[in-house]
N, C-alpha and C. Protein backbone atom coordinates (compact mmCIF):
# COMPACT_ATOMS: atom_id res chain seq x y z
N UNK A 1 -6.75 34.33 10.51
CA UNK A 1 -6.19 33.27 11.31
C UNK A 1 -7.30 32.29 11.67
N UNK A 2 -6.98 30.57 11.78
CA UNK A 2 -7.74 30.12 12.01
C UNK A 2 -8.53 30.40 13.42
N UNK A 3 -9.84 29.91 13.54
CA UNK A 3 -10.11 29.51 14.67
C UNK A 3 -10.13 28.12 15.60
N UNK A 4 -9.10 27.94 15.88
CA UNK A 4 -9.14 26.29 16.49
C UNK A 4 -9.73 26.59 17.99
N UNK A 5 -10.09 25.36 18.19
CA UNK A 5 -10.61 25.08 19.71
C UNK A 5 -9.63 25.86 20.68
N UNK A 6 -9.66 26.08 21.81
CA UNK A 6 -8.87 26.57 23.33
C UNK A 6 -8.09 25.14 23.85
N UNK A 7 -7.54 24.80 23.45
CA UNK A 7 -6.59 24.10 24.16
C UNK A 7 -5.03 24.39 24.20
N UNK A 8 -4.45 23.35 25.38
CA UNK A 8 -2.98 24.18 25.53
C UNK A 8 -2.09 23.91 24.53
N UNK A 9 -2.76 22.60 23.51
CA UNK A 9 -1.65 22.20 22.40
C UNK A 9 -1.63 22.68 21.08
N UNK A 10 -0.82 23.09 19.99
CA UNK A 10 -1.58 24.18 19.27
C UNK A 10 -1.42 23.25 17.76
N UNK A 11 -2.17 22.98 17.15
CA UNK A 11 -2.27 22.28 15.64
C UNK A 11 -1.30 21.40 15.61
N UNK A 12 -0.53 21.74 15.47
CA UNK A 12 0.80 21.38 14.69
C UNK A 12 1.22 19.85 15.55
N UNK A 13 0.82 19.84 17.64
CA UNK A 13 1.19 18.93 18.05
C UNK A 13 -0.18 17.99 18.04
N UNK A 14 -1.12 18.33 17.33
CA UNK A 14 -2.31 17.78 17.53
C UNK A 14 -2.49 16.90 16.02
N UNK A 15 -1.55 17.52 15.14
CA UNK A 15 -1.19 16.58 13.57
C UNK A 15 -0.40 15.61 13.81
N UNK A 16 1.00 15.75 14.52
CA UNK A 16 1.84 15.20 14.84
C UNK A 16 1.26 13.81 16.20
N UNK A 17 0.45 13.79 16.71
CA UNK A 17 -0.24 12.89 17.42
C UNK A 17 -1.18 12.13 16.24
N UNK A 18 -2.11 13.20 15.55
CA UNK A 18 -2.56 11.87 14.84
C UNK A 18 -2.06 11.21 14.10
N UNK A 19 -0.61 11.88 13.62
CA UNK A 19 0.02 10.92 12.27
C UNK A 19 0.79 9.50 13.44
N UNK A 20 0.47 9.60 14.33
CA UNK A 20 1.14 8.62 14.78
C UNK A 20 0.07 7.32 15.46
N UNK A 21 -1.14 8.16 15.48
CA UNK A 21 -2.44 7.08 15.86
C UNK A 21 -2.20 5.88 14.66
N UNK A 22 -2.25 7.07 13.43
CA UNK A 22 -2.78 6.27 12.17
C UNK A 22 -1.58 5.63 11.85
N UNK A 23 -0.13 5.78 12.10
CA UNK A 23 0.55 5.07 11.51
C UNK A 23 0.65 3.77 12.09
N UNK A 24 0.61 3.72 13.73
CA UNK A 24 0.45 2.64 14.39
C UNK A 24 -0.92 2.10 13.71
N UNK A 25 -2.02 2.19 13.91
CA UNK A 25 -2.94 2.08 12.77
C UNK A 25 -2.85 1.20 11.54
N UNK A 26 -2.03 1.90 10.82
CA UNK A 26 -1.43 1.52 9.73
C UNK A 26 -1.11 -0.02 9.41
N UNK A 27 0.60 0.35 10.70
CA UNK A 27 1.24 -0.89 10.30
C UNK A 27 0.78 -2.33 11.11
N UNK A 28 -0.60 -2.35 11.58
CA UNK A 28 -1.10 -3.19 12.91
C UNK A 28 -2.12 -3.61 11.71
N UNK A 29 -2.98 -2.53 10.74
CA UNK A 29 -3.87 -3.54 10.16
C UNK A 29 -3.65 -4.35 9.38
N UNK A 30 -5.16 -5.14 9.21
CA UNK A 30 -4.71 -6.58 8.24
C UNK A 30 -4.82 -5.86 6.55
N UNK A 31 -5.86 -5.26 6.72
CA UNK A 31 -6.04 -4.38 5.04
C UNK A 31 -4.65 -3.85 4.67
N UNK A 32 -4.11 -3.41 5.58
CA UNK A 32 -2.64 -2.65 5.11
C UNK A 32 -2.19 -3.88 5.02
N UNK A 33 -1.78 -4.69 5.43
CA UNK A 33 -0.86 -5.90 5.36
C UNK A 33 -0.85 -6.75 4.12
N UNK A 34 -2.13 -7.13 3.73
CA UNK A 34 -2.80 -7.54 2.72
C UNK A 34 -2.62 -6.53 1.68
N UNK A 35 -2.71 -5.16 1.36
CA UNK A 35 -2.52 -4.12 0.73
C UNK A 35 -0.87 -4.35 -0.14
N UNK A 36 0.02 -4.05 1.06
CA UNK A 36 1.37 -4.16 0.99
C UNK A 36 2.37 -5.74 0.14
N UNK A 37 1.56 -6.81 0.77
CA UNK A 37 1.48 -8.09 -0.03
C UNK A 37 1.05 -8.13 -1.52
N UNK A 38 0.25 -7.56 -1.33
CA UNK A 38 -0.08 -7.36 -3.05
C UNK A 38 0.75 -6.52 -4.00
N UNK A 39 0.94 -5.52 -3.32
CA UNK A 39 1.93 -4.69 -3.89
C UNK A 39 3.57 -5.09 -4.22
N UNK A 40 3.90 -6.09 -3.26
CA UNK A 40 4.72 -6.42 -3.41
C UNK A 40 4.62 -7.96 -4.65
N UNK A 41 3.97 -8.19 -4.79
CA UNK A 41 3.84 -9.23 -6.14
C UNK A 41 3.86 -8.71 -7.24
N UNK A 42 2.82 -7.25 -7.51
CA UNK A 42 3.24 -6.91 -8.52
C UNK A 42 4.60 -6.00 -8.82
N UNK A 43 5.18 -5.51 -7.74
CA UNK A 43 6.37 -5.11 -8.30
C UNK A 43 7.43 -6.29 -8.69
N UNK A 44 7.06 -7.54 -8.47
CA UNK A 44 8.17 -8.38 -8.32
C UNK A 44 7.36 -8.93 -10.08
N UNK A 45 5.92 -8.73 -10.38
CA UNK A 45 5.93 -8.89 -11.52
C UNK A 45 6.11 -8.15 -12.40
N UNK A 46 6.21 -7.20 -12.37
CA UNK A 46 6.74 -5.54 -13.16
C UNK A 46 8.47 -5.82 -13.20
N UNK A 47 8.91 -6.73 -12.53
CA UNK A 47 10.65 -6.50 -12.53
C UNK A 47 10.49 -7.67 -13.67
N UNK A 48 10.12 -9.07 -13.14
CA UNK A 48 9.77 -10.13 -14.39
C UNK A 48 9.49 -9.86 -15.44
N UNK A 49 8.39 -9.02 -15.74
CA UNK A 49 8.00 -8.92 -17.21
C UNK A 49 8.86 -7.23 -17.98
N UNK A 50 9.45 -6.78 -17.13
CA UNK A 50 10.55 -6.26 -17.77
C UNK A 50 11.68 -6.13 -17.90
N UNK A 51 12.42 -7.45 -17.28
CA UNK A 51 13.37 -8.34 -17.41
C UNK A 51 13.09 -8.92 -19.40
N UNK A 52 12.10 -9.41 -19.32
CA UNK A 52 12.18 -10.21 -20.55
C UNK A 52 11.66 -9.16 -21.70
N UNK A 53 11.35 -8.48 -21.68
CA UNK A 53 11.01 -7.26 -22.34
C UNK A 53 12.40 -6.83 -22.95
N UNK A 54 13.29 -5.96 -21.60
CA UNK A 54 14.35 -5.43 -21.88
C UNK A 54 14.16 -4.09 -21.82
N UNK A 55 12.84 -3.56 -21.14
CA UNK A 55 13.11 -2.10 -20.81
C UNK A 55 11.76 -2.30 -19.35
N UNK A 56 11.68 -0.71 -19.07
CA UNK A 56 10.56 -1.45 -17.75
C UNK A 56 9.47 -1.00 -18.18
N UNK A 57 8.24 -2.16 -17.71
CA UNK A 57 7.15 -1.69 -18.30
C UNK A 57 6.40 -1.21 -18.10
N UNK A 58 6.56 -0.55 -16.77
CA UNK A 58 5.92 0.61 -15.99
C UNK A 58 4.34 0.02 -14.99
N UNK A 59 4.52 0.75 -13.82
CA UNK A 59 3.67 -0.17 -13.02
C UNK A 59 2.33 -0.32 -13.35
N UNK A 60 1.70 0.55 -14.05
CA UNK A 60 0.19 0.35 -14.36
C UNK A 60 0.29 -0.68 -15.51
N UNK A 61 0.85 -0.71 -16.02
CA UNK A 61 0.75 -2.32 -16.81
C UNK A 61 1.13 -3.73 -16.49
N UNK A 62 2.43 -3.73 -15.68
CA UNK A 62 2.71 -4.26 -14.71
C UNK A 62 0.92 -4.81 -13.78
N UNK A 63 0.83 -4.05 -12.94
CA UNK A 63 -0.87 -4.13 -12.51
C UNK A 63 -1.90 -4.74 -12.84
N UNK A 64 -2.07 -4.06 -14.34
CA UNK A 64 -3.15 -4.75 -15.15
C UNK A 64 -3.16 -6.04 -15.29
N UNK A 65 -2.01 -6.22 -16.04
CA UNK A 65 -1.29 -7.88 -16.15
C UNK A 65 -1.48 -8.95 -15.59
N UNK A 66 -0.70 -8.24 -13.36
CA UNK A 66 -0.76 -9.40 -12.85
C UNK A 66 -2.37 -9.69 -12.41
N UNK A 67 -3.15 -8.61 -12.14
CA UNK A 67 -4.65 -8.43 -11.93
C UNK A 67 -5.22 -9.47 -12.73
N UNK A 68 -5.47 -9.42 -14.14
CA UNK A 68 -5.73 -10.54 -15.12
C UNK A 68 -4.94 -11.94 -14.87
N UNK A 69 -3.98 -12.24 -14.65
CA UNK A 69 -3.18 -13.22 -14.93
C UNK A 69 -3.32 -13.93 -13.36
N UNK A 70 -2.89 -13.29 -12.59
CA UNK A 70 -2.42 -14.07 -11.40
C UNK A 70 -3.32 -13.63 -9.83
N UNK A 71 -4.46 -12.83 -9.74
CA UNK A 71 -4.83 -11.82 -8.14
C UNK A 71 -5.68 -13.63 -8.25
N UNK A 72 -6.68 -13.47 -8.79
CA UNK A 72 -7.36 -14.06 -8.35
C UNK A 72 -7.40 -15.65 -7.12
N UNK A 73 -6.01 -15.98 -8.50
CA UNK A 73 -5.09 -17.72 -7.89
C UNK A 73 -4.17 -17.00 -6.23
N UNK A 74 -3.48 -15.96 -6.67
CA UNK A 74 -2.79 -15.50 -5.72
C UNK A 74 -3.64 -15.21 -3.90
N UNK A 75 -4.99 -14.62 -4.48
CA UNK A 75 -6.28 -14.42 -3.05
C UNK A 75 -6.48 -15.94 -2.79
N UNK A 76 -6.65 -16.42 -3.23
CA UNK A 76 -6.72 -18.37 -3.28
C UNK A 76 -5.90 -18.57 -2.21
N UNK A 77 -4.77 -18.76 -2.65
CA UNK A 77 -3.72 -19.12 -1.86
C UNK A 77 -3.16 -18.64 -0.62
N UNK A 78 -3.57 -17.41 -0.60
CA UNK A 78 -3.72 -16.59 0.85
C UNK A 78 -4.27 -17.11 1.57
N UNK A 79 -6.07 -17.21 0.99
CA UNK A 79 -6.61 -17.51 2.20
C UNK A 79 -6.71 -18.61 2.56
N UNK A 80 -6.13 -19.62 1.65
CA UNK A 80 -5.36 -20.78 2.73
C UNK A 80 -4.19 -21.37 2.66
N UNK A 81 -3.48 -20.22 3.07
CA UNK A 81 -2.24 -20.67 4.27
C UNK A 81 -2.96 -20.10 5.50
């Protein structure tokens, strides 16, 4: 059995507190925000380029694609609006 510290709360409510530091955490930072933005371009370019395809082209290519084609213009434009 483990040995955890002496306190009155036992693991389980001491996981359940941090998953909630970090999720507030989470959805408050700018890296996540910025993270999530990106992610959401390339799925919207993964639906585009397998729209015209005609089957899907799966997200790591999808990725690659918009990475080459479009991050760079796309960080541009972020950072000014």
């Amino acid at each position: 059995m483990p040995n955890y510290p002496s306190t009155n709360r036992n693991p389980i409510e001491e996981d359940i507190d941090a998953y909630h530091v970090d999720d507030h955490f989470m959805h408050n930072s700018s890296l996540y925000k910025e993270f999530l933005a990106e992610r959401n371009e390339i799925l919207k370019h993964k639906w585009i380029e397998s729209e015209k395809e005609g089957n899907d082209i799966g997200f790591e290519r999808a990725l690659l694609d918009w990475i080459r084609k479009y991050r760079s213009n796309w960080k541009k434009q972020r950072r000014n609006s």
